[in-house]
PDB file of N, CA and C in Angstrom:
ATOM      1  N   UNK A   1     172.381 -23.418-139.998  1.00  0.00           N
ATOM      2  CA  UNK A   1     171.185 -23.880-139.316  1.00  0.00           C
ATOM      3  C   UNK A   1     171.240 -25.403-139.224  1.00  0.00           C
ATOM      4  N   UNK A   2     170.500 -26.243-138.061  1.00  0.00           N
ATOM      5  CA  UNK A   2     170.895 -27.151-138.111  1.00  0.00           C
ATOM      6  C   UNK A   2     169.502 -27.974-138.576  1.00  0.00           C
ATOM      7  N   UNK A   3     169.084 -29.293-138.411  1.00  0.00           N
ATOM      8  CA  UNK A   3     168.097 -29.670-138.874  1.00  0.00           C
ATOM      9  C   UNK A   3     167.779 -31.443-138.346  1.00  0.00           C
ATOM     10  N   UNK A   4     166.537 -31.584-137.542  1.00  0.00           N
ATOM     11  CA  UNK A   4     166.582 -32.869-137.049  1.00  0.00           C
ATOM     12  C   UNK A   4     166.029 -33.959-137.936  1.00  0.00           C
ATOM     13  N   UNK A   5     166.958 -35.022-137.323  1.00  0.00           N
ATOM     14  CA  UNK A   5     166.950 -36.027-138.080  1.00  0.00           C
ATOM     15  C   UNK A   5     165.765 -36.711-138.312  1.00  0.00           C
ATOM     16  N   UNK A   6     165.079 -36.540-137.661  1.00  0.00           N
ATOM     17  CA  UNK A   6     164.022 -37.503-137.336  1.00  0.00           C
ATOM     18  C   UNK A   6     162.882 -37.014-138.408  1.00  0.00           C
ATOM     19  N   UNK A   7     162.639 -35.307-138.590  1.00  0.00           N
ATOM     20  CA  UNK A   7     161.732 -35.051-139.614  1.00  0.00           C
ATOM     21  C   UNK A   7     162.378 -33.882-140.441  1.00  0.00           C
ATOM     22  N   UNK A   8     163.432 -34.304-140.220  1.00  0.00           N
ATOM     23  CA  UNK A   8     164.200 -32.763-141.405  1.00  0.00           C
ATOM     24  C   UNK A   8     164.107 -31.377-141.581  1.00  0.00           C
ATOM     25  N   UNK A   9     163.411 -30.893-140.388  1.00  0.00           N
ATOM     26  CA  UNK A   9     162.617 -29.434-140.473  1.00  0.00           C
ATOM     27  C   UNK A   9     164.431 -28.822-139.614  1.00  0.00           C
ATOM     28  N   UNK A  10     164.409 -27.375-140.131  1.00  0.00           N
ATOM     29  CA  UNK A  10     164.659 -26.907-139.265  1.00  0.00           C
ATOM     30  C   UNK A  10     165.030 -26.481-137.729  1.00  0.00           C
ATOM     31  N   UNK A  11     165.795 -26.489-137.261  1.00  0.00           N
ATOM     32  CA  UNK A  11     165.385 -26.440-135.660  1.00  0.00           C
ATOM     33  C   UNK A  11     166.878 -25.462-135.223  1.00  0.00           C
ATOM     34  N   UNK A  12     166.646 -24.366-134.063  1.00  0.00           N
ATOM     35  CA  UNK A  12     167.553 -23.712-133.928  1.00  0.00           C
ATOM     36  C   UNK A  12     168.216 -24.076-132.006  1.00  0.00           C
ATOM     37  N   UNK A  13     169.357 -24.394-132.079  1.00  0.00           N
ATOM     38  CA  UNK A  13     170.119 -25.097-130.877  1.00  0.00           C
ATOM     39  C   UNK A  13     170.509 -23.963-129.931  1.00  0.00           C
ATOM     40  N   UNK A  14     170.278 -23.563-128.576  1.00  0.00           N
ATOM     41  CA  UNK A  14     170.856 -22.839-127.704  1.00  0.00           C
ATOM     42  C   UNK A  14     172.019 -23.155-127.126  1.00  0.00           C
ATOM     43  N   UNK A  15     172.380 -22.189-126.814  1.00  0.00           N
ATOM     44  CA  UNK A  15     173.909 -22.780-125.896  1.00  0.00           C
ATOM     45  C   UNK A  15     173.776 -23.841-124.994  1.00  0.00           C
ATOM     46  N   UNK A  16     172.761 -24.179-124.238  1.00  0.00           N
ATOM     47  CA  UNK A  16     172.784 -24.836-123.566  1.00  0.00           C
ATOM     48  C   UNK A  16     171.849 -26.229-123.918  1.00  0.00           C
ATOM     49  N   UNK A  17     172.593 -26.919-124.648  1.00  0.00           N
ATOM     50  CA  UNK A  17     171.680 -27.888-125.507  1.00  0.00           C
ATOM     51  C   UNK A  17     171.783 -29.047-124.408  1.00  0.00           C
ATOM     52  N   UNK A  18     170.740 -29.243-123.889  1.00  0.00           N
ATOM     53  CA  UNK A  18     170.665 -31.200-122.947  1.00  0.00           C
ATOM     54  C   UNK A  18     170.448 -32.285-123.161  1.00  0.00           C
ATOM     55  N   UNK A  19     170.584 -33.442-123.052  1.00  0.00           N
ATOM     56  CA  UNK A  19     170.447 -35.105-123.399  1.00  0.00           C
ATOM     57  C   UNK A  19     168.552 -35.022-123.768  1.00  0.00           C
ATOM     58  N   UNK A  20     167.815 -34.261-122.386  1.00  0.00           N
ATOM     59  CA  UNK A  20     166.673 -33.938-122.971  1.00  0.00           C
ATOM     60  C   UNK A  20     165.825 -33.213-123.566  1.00  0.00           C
ATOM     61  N   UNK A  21     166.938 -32.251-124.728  1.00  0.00           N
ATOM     62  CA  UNK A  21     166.245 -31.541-125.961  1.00  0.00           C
ATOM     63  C   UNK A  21     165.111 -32.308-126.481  1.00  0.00           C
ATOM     64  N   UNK A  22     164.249 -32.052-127.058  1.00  0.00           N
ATOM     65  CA  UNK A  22     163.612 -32.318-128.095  1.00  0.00           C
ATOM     66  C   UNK A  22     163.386 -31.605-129.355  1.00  0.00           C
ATOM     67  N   UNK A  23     162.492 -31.626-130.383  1.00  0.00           N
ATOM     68  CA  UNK A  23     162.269 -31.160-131.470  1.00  0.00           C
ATOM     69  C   UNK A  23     161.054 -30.244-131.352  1.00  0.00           C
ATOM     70  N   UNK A  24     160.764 -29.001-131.626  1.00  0.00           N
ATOM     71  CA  UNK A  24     159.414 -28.429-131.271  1.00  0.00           C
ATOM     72  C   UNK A  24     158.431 -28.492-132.895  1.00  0.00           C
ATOM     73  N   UNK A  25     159.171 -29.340-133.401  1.00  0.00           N
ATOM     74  CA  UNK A  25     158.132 -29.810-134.626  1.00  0.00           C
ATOM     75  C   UNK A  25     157.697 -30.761-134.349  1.00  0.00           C
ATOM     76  N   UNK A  26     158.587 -31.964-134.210  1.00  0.00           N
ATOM     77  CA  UNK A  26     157.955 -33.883-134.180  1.00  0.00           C
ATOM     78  C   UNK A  26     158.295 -34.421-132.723  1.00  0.00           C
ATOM     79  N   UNK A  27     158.761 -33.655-131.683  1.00  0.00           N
ATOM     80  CA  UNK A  27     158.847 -33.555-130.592  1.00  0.00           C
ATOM     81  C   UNK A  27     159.573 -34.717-129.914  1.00  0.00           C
ATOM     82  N   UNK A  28     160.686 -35.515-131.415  1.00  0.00           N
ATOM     83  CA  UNK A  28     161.796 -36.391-130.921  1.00  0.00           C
ATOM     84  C   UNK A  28     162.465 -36.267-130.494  1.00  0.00           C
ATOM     85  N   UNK A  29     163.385 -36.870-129.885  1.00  0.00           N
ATOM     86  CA  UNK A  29     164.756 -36.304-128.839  1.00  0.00           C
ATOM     87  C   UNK A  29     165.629 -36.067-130.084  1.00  0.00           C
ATOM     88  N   UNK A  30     166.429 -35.166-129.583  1.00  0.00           N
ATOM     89  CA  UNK A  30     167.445 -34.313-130.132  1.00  0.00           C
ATOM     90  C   UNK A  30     169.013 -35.107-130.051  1.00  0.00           C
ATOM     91  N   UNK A  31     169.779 -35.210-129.143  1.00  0.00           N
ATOM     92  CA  UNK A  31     170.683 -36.006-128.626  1.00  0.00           C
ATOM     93  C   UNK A  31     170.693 -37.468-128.949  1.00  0.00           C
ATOM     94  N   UNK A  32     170.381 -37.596-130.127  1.00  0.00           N
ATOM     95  CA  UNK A  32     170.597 -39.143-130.292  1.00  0.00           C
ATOM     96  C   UNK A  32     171.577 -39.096-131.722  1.00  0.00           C
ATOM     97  N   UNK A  33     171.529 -40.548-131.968  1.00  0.00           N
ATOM     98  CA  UNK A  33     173.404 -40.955-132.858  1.00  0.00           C
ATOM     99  C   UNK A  33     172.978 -40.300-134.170  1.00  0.00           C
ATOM    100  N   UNK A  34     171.588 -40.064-134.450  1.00  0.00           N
ATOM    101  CA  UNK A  34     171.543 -40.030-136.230  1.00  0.00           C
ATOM    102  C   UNK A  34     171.724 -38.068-136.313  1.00  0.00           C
ATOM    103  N   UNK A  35     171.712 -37.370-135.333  1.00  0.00           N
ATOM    104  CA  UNK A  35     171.974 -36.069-135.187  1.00  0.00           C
ATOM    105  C   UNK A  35     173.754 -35.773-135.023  1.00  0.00           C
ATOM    106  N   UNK A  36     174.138 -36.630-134.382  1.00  0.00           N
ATOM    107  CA  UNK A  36     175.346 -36.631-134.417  1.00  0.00           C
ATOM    108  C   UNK A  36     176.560 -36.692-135.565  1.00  0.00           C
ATOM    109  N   UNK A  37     177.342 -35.897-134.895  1.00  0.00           N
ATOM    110  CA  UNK A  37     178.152 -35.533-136.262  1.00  0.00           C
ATOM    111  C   UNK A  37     179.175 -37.045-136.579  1.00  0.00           C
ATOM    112  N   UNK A  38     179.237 -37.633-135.521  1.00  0.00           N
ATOM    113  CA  UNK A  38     180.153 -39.289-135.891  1.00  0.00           C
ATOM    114  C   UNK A  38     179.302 -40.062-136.257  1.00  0.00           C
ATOM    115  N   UNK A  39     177.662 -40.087-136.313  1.00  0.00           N
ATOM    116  CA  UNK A  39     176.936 -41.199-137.081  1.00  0.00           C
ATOM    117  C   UNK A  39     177.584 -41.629-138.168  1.00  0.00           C
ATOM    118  N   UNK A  40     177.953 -42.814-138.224  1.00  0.00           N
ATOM    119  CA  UNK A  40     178.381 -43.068-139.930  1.00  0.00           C
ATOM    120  C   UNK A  40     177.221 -44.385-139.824  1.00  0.00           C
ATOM    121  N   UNK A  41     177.047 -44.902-141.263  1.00  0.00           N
ATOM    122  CA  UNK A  41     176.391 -46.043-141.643  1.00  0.00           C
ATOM    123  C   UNK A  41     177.628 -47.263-141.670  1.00  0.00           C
ATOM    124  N   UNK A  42     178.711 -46.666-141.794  1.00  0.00           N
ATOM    125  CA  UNK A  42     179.348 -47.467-142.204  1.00  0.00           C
ATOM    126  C   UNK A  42     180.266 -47.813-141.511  1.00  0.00           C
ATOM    127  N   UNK A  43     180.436 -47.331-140.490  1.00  0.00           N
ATOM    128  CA  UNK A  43     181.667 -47.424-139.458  1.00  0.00           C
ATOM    129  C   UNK A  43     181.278 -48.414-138.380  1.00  0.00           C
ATOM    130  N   UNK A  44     182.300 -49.116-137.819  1.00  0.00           N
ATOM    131  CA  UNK A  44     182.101 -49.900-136.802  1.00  0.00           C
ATOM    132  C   UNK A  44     180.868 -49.294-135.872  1.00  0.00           C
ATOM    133  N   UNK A  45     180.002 -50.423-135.001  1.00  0.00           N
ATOM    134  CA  UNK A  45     179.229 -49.596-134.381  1.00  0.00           C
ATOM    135  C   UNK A  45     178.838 -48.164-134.888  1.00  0.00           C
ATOM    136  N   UNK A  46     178.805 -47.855-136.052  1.00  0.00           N
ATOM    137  CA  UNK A  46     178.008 -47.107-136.399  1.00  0.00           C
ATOM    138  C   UNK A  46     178.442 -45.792-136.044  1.00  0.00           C
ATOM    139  N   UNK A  47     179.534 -45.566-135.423  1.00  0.00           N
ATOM    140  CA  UNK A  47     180.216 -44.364-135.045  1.00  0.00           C
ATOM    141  C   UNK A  47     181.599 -44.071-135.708  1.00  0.00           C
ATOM    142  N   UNK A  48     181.986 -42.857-135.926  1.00  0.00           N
ATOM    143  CA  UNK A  48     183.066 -42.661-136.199  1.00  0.00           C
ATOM    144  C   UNK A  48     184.177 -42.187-135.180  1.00  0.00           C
ATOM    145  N   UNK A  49     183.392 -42.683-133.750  1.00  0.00           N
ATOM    146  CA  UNK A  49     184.219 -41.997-132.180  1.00  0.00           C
ATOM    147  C   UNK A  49     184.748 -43.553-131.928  1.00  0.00           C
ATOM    148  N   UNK A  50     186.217 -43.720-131.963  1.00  0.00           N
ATOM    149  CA  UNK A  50     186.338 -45.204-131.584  1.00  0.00           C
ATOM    150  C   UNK A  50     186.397 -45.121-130.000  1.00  0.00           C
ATOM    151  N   UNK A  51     186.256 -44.297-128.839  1.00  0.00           N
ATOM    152  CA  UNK A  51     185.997 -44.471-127.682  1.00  0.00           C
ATOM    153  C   UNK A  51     184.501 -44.566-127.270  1.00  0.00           C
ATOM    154  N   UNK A  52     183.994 -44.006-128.454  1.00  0.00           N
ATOM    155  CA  UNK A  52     182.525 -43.885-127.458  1.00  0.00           C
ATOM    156  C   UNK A  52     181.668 -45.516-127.410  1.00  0.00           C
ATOM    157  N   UNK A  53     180.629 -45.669-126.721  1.00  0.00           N
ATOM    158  CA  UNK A  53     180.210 -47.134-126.241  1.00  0.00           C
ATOM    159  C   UNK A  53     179.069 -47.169-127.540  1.00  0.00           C
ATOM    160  N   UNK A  54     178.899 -48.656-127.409  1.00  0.00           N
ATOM    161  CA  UNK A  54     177.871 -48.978-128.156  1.00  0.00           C
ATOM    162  C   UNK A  54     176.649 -48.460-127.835  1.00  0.00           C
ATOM    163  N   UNK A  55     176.028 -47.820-129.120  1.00  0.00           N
ATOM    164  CA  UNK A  55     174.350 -47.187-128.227  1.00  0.00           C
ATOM    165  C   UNK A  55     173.365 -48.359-129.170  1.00  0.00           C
ATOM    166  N   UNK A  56     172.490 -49.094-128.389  1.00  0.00           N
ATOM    167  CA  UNK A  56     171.340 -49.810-129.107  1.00  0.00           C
ATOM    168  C   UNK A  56     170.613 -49.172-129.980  1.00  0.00           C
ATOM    169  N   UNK A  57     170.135 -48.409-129.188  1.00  0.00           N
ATOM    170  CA  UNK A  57     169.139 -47.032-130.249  1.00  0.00           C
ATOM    171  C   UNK A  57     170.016 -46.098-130.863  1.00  0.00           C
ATOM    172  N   UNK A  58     169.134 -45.951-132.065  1.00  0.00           N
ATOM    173  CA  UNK A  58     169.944 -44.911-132.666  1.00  0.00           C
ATOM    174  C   UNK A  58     168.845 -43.531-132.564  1.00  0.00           C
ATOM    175  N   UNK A  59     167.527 -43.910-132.606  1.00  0.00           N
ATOM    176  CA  UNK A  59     166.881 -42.818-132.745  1.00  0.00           C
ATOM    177  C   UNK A  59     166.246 -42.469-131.434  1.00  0.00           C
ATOM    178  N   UNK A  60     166.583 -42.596-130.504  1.00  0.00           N
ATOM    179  CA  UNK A  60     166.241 -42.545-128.873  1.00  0.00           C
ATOM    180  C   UNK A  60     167.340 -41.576-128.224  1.00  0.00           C
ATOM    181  N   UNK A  61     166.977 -40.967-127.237  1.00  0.00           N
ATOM    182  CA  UNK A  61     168.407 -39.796-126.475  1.00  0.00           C
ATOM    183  C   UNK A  61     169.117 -40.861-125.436  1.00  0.00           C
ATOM    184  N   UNK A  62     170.347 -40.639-125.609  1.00  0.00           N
ATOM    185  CA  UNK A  62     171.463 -41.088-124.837  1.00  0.00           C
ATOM    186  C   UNK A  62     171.871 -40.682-124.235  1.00  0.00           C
ATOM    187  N   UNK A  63     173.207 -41.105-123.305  1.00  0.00           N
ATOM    188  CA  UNK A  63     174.040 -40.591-122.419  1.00  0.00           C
ATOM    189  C   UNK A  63     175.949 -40.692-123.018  1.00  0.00           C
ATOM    190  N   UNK A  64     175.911 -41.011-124.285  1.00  0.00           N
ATOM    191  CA  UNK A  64     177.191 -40.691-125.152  1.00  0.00           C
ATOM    192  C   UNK A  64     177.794 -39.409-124.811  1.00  0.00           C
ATOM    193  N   UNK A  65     179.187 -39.526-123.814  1.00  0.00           N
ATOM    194  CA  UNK A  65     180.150 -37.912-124.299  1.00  0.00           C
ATOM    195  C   UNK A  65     180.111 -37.567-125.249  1.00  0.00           C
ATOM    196  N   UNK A  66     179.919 -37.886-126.421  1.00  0.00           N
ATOM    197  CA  UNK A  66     181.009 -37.512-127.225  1.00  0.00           C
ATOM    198  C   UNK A  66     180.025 -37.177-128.314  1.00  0.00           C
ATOM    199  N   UNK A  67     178.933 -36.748-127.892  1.00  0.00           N
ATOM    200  CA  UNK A  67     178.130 -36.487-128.753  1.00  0.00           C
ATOM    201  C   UNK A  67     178.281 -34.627-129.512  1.00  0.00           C
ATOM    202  N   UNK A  68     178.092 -34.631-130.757  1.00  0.00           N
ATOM    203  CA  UNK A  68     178.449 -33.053-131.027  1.00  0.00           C
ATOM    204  C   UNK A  68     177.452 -33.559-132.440  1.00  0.00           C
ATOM    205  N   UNK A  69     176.371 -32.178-132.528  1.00  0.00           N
ATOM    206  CA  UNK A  69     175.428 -31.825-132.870  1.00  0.00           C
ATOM    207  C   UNK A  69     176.062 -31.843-134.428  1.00  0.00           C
ATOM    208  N   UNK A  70     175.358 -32.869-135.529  1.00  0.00           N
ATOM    209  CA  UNK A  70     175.451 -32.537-136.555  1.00  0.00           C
ATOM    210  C   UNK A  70     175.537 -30.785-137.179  1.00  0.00           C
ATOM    211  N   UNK A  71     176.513 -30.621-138.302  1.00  0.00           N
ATOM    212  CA  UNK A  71     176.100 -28.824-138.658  1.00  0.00           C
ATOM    213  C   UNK A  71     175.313 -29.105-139.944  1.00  0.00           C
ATOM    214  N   UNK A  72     174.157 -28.385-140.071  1.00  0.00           N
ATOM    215  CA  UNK A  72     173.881 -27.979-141.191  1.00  0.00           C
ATOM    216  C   UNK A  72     173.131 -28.973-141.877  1.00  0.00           C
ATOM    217  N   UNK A  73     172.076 -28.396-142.772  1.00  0.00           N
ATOM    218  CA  UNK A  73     170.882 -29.102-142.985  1.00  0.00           C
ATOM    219  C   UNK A  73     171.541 -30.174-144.639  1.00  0.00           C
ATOM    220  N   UNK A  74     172.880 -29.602-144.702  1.00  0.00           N
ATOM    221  CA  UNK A  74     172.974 -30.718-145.831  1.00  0.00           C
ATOM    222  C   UNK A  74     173.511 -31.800-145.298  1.00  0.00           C
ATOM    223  N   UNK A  75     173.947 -32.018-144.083  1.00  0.00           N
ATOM    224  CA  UNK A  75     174.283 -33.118-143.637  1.00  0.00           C
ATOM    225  C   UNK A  75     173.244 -33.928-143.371  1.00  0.00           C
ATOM    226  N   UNK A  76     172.086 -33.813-142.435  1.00  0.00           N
ATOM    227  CA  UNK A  76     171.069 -33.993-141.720  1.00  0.00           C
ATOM    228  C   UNK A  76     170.518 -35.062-142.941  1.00  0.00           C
ATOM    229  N   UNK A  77     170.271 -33.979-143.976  1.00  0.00           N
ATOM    230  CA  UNK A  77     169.646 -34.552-145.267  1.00  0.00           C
ATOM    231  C   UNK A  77     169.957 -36.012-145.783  1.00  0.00           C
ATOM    232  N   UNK A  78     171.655 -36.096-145.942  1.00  0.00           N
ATOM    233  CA  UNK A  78     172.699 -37.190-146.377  1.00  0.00           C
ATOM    234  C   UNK A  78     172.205 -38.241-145.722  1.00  0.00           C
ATOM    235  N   UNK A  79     171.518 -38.427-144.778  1.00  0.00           N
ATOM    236  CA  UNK A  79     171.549 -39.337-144.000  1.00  0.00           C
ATOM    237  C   UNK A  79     170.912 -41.000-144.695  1.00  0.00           C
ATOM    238  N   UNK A  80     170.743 -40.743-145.342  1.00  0.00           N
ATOM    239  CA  UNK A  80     169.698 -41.672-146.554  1.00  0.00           C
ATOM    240  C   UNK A  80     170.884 -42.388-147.363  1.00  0.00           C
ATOM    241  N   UNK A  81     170.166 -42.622-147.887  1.00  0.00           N
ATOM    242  CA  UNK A  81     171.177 -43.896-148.982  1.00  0.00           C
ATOM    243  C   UNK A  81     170.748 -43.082-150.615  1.00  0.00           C
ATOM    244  N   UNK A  82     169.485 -42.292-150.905  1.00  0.00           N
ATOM    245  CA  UNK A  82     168.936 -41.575-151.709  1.00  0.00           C
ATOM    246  C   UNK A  82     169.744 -40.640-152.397  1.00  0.00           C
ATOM    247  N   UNK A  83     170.740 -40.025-151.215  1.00  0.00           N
ATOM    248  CA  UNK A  83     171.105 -38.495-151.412  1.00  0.00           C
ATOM    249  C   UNK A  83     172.794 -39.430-151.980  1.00  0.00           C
ATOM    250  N   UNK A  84     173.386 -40.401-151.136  1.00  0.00           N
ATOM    251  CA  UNK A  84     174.411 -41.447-151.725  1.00  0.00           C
ATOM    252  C   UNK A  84     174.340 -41.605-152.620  1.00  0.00           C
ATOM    253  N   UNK A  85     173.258 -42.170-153.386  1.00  0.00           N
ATOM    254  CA  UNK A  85     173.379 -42.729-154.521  1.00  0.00           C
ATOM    255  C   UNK A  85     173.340 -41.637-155.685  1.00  0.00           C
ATOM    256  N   UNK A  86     173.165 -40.716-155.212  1.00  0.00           N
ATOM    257  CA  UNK A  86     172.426 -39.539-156.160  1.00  0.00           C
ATOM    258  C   UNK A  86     174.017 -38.855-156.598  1.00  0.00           C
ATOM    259  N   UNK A  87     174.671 -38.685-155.013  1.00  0.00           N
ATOM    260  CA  UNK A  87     176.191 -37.790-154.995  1.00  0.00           C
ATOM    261  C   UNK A  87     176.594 -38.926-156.188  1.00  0.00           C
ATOM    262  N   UNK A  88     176.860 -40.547-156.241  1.00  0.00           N
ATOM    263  CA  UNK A  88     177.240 -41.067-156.573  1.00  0.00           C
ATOM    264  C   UNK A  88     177.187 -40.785-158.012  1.00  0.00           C
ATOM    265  N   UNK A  89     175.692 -40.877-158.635  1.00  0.00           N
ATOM    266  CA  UNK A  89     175.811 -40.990-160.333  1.00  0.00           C
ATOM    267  C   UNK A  89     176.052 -40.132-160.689  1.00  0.00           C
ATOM    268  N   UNK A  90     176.236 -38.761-159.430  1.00  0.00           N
ATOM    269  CA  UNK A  90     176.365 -37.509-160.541  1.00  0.00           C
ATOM    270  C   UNK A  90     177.936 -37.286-160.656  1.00  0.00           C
ATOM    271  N   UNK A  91     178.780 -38.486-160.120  1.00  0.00           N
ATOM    272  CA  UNK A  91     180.272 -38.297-160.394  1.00  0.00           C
ATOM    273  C   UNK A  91     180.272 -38.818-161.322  1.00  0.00           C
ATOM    274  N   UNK A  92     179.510 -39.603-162.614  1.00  0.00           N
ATOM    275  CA  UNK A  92     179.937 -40.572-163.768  1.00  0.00           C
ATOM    276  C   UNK A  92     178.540 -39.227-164.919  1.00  0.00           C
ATOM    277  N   UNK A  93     178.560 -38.289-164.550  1.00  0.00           N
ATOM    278  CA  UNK A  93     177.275 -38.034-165.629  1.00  0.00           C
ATOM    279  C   UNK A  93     178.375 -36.802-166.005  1.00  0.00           C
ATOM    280  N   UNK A  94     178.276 -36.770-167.771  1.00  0.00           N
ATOM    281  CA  UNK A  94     178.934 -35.644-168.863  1.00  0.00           C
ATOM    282  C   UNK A  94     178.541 -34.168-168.595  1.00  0.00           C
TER     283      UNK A  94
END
């Protein structure tokens, strides 16, 4: 199941997913970088697609190819620095 970024709920994707999806919970666009499976925080421009273009917004819908729908609500979740730091201490705890 997948899960939007914007309010973390649930949300189920049809085959035919468009630039103007939205969310039928918080009714944000769907198609933007923080749903995307190349969002990184940490990567150049913020992507892990080195062809795709710079997007200003991250939480706004685009016109990026190369966009492909985050999987799965533990990713969605990661998106924080919270869930980082958390993976983090629990690699040093007995």
């Amino acid at each position: 199941m997948n899960a939007c970024a914007l309010c973390r709920k649930e949300i189920e994707l049809d085959a035919y997913f468009s630039r103007k999806a939205t969310c039928p919970h918080c009714g944000g666009d769907l198609h933007i970088c923080l749903n995307c499976r190349f969002y990184s925080e940490t990567a150049h421009n913020k992507c892990r697609e080195p062809k795709a273009e710079f997007q200003r917004t991250r939480d706004r819908a685009n016109f990026c190819d190369f966009f492909s729908y985050r999987e799965g609500m533990a990713q969605a979740a990661d998106l924080g620095t919270d869930a980082a730091r958390r993976r983090f201490d629990d690699l040093f705890k007995k």
